[in-house]
C-alpha atoms as a PDB file:
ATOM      1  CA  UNK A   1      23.816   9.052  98.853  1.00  0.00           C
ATOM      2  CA  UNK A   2      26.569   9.393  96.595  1.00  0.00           C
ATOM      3  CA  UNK A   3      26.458   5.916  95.312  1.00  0.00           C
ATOM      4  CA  UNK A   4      22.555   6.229  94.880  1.00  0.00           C
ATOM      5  CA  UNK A   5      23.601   8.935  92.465  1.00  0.00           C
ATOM      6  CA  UNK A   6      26.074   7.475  90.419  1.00  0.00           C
ATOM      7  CA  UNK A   7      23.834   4.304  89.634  1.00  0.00           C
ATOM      8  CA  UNK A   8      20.946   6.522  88.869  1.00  0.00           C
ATOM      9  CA  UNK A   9      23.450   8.517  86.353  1.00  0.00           C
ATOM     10  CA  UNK A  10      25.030   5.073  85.334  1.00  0.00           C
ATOM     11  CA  UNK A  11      21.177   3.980  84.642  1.00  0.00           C
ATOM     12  CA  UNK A  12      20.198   6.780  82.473  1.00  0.00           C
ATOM     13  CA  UNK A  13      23.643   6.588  80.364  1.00  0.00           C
ATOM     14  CA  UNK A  14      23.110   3.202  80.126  1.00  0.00           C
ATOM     15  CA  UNK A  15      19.663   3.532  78.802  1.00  0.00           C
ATOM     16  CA  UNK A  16      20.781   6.465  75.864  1.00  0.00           C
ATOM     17  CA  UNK A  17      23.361   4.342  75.170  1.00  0.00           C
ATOM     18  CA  UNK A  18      20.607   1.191  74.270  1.00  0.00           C
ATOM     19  CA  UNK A  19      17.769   3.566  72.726  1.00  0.00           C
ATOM     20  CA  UNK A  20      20.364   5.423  70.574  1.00  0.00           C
ATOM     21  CA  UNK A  21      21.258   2.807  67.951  1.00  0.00           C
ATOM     22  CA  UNK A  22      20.205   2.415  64.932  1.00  0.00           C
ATOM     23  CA  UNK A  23      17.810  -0.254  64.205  1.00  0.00           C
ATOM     24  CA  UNK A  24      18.302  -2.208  60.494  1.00  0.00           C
ATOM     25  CA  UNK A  25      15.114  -3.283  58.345  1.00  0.00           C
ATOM     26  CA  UNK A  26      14.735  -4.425  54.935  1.00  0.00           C
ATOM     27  CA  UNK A  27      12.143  -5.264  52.254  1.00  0.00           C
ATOM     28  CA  UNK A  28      12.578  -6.876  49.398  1.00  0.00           C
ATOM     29  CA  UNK A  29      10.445  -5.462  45.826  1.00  0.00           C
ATOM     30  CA  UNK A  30      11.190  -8.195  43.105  1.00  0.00           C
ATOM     31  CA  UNK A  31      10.909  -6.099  40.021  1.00  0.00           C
ATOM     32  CA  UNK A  32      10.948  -7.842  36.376  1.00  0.00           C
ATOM     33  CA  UNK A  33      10.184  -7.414  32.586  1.00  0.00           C
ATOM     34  CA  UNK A  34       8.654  -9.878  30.569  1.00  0.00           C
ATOM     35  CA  UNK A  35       8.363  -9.544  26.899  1.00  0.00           C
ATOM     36  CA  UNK A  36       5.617 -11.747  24.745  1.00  0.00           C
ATOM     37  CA  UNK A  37       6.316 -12.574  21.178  1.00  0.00           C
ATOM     38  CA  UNK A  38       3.985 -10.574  19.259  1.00  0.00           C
ATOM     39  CA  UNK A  39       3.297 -12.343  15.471  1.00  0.00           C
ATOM     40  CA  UNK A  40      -0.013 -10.906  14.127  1.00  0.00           C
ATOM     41  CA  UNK A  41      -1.166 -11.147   9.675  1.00  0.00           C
ATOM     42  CA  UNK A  42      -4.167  -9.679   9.030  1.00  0.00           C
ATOM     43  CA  UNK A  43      -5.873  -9.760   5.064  1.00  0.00           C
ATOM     44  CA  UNK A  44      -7.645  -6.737   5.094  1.00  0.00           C
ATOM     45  CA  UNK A  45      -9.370  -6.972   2.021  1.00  0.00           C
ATOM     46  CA  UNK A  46      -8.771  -8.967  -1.297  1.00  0.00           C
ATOM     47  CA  UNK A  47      -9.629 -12.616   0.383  1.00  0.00           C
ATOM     48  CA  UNK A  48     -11.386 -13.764  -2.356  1.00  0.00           C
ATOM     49  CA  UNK A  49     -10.122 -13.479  -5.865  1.00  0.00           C
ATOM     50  CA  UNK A  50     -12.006 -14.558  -8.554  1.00  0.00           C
ATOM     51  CA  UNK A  51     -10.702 -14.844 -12.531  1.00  0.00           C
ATOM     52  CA  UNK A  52     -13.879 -14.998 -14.819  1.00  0.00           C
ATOM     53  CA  UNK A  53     -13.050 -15.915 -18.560  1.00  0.00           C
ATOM     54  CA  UNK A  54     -16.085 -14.114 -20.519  1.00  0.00           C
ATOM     55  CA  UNK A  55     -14.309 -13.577 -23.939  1.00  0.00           C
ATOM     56  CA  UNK A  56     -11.883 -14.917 -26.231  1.00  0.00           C
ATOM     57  CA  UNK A  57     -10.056 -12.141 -25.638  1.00  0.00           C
ATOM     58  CA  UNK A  58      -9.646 -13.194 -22.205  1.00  0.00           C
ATOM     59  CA  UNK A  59      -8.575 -16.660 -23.269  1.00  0.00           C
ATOM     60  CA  UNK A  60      -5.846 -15.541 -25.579  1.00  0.00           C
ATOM     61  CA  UNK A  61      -4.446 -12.686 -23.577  1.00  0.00           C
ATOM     62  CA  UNK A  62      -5.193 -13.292 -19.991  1.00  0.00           C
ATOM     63  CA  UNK A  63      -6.165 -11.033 -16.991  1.00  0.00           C
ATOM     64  CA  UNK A  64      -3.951  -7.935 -15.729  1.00  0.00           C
ATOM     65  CA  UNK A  65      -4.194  -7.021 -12.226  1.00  0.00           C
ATOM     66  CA  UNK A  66      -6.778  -3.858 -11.478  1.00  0.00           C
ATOM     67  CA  UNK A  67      -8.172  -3.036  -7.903  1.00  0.00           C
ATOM     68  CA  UNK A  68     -10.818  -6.257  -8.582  1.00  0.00           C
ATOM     69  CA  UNK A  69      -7.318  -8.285  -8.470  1.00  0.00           C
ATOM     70  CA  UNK A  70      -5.580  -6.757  -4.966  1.00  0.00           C
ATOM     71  CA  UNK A  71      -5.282  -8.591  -1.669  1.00  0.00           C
ATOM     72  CA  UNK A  72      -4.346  -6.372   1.130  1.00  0.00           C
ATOM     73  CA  UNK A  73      -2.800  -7.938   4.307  1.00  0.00           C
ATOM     74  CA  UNK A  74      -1.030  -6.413   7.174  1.00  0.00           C
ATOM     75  CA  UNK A  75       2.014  -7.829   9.533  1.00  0.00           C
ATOM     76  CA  UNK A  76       2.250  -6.271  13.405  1.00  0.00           C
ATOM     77  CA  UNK A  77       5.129  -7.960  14.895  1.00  0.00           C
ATOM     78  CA  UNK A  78       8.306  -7.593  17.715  1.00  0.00           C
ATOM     79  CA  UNK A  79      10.442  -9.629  16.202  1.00  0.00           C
ATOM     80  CA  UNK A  80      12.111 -10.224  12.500  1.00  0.00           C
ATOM     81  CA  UNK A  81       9.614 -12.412  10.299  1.00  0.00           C
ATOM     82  CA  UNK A  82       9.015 -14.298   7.213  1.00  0.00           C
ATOM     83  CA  UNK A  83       5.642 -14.675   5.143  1.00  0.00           C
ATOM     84  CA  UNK A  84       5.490 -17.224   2.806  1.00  0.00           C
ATOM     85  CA  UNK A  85       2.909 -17.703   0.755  1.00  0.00           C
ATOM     86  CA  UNK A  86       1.508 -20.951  -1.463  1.00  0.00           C
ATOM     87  CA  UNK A  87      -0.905 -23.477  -2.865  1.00  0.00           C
ATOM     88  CA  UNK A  88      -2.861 -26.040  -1.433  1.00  0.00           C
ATOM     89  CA  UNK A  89      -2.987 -28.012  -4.108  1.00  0.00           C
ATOM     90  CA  UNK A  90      -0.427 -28.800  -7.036  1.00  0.00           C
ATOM     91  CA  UNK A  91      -2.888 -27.753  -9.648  1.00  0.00           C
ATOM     92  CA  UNK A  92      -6.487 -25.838  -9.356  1.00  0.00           C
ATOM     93  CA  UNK A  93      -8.774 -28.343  -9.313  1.00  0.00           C
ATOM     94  CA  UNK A  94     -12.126 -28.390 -11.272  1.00  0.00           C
ATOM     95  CA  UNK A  95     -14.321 -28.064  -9.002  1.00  0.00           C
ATOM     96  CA  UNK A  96     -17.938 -27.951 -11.291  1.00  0.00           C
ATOM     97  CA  UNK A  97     -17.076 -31.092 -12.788  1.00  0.00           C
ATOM     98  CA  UNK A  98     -15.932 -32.921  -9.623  1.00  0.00           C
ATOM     99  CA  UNK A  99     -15.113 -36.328 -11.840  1.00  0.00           C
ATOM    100  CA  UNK A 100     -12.991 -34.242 -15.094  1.00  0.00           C
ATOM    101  CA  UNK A 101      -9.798 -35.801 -15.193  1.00  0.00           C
ATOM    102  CA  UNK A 102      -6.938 -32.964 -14.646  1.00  0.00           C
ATOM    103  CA  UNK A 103      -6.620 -29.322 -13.493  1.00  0.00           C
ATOM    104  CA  UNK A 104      -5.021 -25.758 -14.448  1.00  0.00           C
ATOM    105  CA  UNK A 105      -1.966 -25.432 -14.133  1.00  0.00           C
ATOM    106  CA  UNK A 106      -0.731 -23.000 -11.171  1.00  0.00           C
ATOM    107  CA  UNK A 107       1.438 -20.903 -13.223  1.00  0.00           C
ATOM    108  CA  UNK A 108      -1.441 -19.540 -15.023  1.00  0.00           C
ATOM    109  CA  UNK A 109      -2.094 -17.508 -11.665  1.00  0.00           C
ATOM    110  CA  UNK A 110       0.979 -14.648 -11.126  1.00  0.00           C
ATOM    111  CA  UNK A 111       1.375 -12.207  -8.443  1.00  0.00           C
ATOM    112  CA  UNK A 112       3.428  -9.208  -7.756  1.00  0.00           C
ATOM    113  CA  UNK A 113       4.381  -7.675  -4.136  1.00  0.00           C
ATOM    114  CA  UNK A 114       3.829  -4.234  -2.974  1.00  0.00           C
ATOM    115  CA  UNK A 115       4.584  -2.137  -0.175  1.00  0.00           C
ATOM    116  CA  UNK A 116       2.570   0.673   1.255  1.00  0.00           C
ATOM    117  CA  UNK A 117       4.057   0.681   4.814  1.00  0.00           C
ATOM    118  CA  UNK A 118       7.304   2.594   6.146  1.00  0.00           C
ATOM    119  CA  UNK A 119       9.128  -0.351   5.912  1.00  0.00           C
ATOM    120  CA  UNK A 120       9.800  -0.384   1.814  1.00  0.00           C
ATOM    121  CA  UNK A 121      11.189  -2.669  -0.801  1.00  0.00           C
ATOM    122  CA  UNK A 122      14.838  -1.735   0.361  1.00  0.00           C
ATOM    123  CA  UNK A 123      14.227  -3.119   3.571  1.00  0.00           C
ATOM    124  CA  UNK A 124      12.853  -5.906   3.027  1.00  0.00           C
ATOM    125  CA  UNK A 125      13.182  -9.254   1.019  1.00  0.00           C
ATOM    126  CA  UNK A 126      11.092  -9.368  -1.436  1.00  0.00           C
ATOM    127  CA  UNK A 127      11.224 -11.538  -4.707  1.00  0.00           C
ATOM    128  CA  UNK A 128       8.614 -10.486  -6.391  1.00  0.00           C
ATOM    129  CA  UNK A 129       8.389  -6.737  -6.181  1.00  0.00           C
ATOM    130  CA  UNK A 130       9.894  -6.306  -9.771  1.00  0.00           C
ATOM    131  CA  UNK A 131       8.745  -8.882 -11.707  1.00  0.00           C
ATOM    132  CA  UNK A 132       5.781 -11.289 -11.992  1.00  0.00           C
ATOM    133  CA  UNK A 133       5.979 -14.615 -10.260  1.00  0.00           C
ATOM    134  CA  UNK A 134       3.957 -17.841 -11.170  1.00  0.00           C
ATOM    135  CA  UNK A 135       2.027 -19.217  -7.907  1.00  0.00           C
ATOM    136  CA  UNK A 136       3.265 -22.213  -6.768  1.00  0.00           C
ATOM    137  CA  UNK A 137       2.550 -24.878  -3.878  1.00  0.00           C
ATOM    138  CA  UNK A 138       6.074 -24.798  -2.850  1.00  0.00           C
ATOM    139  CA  UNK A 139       5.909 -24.213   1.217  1.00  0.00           C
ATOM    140  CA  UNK A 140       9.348 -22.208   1.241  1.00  0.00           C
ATOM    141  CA  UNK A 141       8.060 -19.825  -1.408  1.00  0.00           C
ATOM    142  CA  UNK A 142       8.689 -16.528   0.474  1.00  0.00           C
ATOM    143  CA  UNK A 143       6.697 -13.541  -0.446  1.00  0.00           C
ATOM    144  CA  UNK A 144       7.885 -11.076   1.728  1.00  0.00           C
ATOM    145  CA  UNK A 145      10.305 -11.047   4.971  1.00  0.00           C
ATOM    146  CA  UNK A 146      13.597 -10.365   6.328  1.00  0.00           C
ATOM    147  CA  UNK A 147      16.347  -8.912   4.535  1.00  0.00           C
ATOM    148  CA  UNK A 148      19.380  -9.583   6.421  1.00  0.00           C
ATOM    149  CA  UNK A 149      20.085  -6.389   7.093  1.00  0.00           C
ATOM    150  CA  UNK A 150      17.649  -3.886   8.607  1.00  0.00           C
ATOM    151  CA  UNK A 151      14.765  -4.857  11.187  1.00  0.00           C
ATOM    152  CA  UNK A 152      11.497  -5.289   9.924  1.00  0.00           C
ATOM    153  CA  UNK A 153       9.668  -5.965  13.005  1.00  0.00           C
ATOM    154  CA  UNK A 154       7.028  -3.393  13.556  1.00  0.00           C
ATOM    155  CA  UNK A 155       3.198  -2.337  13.186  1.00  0.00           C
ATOM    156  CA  UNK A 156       0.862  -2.190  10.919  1.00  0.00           C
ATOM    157  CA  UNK A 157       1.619   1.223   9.257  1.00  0.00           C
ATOM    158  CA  UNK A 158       5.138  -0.245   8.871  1.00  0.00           C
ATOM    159  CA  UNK A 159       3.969  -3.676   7.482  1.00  0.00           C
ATOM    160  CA  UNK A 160       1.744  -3.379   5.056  1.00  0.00           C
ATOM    161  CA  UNK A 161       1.584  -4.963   1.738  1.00  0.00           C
ATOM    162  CA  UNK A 162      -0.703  -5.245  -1.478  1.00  0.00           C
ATOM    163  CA  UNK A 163      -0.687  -8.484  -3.650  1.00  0.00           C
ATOM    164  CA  UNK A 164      -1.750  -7.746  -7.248  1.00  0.00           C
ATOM    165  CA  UNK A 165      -2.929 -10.482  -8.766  1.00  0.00           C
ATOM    166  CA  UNK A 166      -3.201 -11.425 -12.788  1.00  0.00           C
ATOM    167  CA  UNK A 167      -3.960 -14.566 -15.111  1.00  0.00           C
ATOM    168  CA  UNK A 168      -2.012 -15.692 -17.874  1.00  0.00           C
ATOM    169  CA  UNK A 169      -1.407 -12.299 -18.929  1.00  0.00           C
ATOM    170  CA  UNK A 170       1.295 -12.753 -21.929  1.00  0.00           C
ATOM    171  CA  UNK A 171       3.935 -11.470 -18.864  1.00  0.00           C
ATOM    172  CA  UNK A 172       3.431 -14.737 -17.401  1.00  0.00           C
ATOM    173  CA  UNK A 173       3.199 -17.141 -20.453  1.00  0.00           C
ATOM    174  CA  UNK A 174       6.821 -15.369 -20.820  1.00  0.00           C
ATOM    175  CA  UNK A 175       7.647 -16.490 -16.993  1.00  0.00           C
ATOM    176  CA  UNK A 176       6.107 -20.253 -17.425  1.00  0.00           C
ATOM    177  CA  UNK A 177       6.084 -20.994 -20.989  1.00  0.00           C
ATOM    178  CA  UNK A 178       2.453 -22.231 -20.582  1.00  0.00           C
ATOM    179  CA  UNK A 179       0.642 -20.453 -23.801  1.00  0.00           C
ATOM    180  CA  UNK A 180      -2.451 -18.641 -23.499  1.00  0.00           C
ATOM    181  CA  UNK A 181      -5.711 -21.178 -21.816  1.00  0.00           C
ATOM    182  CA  UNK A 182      -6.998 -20.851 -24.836  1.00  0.00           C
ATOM    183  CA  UNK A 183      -4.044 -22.977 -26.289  1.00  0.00           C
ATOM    184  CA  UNK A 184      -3.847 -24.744 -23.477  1.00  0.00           C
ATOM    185  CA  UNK A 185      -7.281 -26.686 -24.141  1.00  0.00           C
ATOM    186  CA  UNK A 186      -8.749 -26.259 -20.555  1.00  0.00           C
ATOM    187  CA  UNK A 187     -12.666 -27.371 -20.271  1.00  0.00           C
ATOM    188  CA  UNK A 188     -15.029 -24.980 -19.454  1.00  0.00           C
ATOM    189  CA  UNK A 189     -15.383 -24.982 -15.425  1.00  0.00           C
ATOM    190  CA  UNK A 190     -14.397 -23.236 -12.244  1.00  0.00           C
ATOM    191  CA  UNK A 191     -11.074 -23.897 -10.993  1.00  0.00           C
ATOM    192  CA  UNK A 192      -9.676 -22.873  -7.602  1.00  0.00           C
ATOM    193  CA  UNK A 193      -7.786 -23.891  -4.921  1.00  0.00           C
ATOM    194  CA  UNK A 194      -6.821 -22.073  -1.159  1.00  0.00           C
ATOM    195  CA  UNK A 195      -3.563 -19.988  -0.968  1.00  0.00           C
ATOM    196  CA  UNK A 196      -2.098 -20.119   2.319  1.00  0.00           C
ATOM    197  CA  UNK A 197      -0.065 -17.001   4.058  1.00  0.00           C
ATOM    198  CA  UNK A 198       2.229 -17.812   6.765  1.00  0.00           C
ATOM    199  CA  UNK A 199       3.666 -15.526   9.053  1.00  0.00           C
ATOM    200  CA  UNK A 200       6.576 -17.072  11.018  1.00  0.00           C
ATOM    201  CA  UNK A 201       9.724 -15.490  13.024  1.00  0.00           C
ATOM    202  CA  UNK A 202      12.759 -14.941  10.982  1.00  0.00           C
ATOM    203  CA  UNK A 203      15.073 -18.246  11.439  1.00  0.00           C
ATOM    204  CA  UNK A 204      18.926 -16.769  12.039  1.00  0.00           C
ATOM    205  CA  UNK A 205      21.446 -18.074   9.370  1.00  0.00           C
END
């Protein structure tokens, strides 16, 4: 009777002994970030400007920039950036008189960079904030980017710009040394040619 006892008390030790450890599980919960480039220019109005030549006023002393002369664009982006900004062509082509030998010259068409956004002239690089600059079709002609310095990445209340436009004004003969288009004995035509904006990350020295 006595050993009939013990094994039953042996049993039920034995069996808290077994249910009383602690069992180990695990799951695993891969967790991770990923971050897109975000590079977004947007002309919001101004993407079409158009020069008419109705006097000889005009002719002799150009075409100041006004409201009719403004091309609005916008930048949203995460990372540092660069917009450059230039000519298709080398000259602007006639393009009435599809067989007239010879263009205009480009630097009879001058712009000037603004900033409206948070991010301002001391924060960024721009050439052309303080003085008129003749259009060109150079492609490393940079309008407006980064500065070295501070961040410019950011939206579009931070990044956004105004270019005023203006043609042969006597500022620019002064810049280019081209005369007034009245001395420069263009034919009577339409000239044009596309400008090209290019928004690109910021390249590290």
């Amino acid at each position: 009777m006595k050993r009939i006892v013990f094994l039953l008390i042996g049993g039920l030790l034995l069996g808290n002994v077994s249910f009383g450890q602690a069992v180990d599980d695990r799951a695993v919960i891969p967790v991770a970030v990923t971050l897109s480039s975000i590079l977004r220019l947007n002309v919001v109005s101004g993407g079409n400007i158009e020069f008419s030549f109705n006097t000889l006023a005009d002719y002799e002393e150009g075409i100041g920039n006004s409201a009719a002369y403004d091309t609005e664009f916008t930048v949203a982006s995460s990372v540092d950036w660069d917009v450059f900004m230039y000519a298709e062509d080398d000259e602007l082509v006639a393009t009435d008189d599809a067989g007239m030998e010879g263009g205009m010259d480009l630097g009879n068409i001058g712009y000037q960079l603004a900033t409206q956004g948070t991010n301002t002239v001391d924060e960024l690089e721009i050439p052309s904030h303080e003085t008129v600059t003749a259009l060109t079709s150079d492609t490393d002609e940079l309008l407006v980017g980064y500065d070295g310095t501070n961040s410019n990445a950011g939206d579009i209340n931070a990044n956004a710009f105004t270019i005023h436009w203006e043609c042969a004004t006597a500022e620019l003969q002064g810049v280019t040394n081209l005369g007034s288009v009245l001395s420069q004995g263009l034919a009577a035509d339409r000239y044009s040619t596309n400008v090209f904006l290019i928004l690109q990350p910021h390249e590290g020295e």
